[in-house]
Protein backbone atom coordinates (compact mmCIF):
# COMPACT_ATOMS: atom_id res chain seq x y z
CA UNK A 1 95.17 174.70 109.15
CA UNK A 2 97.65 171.37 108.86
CA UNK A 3 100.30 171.18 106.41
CA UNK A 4 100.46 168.81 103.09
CA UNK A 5 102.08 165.66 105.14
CA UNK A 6 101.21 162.96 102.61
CA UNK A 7 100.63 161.70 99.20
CA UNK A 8 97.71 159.23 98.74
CA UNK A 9 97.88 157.31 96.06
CA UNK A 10 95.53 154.62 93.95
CA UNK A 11 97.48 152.37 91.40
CA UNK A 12 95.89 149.77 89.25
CA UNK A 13 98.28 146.84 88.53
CA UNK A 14 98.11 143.63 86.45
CA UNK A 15 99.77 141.17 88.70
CA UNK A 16 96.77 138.34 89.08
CA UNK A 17 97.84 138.04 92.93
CA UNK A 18 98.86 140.02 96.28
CA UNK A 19 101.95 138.52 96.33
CA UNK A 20 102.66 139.85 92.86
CA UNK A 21 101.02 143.04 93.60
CA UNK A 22 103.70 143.70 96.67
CA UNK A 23 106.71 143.01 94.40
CA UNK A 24 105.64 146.06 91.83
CA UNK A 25 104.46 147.97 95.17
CA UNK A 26 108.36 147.89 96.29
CA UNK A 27 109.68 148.93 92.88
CA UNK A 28 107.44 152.42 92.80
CA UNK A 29 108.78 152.86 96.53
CA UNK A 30 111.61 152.47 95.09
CA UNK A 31 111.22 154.59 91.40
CA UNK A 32 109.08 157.40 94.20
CA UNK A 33 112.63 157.28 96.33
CA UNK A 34 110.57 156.85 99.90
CA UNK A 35 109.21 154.79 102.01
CA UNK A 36 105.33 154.11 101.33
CA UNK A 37 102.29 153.06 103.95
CA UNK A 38 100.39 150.24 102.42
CA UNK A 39 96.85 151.03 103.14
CA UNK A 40 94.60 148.31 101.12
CA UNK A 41 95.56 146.00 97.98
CA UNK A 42 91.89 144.74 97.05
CA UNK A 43 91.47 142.43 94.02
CA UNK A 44 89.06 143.51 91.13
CA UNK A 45 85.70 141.75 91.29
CA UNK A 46 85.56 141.77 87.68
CA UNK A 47 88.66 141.22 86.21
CA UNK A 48 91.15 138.71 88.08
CA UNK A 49 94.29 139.96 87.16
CA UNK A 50 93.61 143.42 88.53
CA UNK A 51 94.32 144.50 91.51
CA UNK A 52 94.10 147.56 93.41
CA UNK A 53 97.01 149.15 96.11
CA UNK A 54 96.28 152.37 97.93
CA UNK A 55 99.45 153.69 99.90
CA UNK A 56 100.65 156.82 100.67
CA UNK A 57 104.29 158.75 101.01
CA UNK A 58 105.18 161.63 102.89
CA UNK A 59 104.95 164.85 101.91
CA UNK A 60 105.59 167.51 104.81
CA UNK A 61 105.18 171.34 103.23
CA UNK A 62 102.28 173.35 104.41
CA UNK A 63 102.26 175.79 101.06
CA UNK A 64 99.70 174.32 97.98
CA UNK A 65 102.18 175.27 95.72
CA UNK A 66 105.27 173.31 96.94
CA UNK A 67 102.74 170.66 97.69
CA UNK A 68 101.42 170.49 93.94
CA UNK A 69 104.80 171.02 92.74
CA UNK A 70 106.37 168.20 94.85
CA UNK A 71 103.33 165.77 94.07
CA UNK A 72 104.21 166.18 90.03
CA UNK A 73 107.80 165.42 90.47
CA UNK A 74 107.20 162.54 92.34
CA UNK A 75 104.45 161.36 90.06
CA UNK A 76 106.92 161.53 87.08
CA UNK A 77 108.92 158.56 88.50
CA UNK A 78 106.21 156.75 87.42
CA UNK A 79 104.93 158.62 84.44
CA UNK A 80 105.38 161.41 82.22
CA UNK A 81 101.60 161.83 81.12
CA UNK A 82 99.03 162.51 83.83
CA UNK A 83 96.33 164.88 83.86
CA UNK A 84 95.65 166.90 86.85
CA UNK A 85 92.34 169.10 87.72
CA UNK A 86 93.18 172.70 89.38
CA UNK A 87 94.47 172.93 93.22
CA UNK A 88 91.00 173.27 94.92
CA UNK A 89 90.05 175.36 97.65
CA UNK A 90 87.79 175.14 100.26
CA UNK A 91 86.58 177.46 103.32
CA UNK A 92 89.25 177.59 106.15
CA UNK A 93 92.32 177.53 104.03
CA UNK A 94 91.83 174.25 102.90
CA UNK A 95 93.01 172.74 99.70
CA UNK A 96 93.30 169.80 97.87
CA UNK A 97 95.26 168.53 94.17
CA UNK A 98 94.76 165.61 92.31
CA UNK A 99 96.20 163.60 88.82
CA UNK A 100 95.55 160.56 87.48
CA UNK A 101 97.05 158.78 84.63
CA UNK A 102 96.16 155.33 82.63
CA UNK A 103 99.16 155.45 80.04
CA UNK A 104 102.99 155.01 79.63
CA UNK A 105 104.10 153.89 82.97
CA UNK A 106 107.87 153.44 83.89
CA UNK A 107 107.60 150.52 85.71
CA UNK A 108 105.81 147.17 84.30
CA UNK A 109 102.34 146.23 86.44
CA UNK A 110 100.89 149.69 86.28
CA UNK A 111 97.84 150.40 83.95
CA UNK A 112 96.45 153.33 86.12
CA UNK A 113 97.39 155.46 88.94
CA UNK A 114 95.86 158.20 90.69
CA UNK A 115 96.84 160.56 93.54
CA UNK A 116 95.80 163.41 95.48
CA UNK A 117 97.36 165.65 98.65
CA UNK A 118 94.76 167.99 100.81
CA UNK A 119 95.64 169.72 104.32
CA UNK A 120 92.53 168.28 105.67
């Protein structure tokens, strides 16, 4: 089975446009200390000054437990209170960890984030 070789992450920012949205997306590459992949930054139907940015960052370990472990540090760049569920496993030595967080961000922007690693 494949190795842990990225972070995916969901973050919720109050920006009111892309452009905004990219600026706050550079300082959490920045606060994360890597380079991220910008997958999708999608408006909120609902509420216009919401938008949502999906990127990822590497990650590169193939153990859960460095995985996890590296996934939390780099999580606390951007905020000390997130709430994870268990590493979960699957058949085939496959695994998967996930946090998510809606309080007491580092950076302005940022009123929820969310990510998750799996070697599948």
């Amino acid at each position: 089975m494949g190795g842990f070789d990225e972070i995916r992450w969901n973050v919720f920012l109050r920006v009111g446009n892309r452009k905004n949205a990219e600026t706050v997306l550079k300082r959490i590459a920045k606060a994360l200390g890597d380079t991220i992949s910008v997958l999708d930054v999608v408006p909120d139907r609902e509420e216009r000054t919401l938008v949502k940015a999906t990127f990822t960052t590497p990650l590169g370990t193939a153990r859960i437990q460095d995985a996890a472990f590296e996934s939390l540090l780099k999580a606390g760049a951007l905020s000390h209170h997130w709430e994870v569920r268990t590493p979960q496993s699957y058949e085939g030595s496959r695994w998967d960890f996930a946090g998510w967080s809606n309080r007491k961000f580092r950076l302005s922007g940022i009123v929820a984030a969310e990510f998750e690693i799996a070697n599948f």
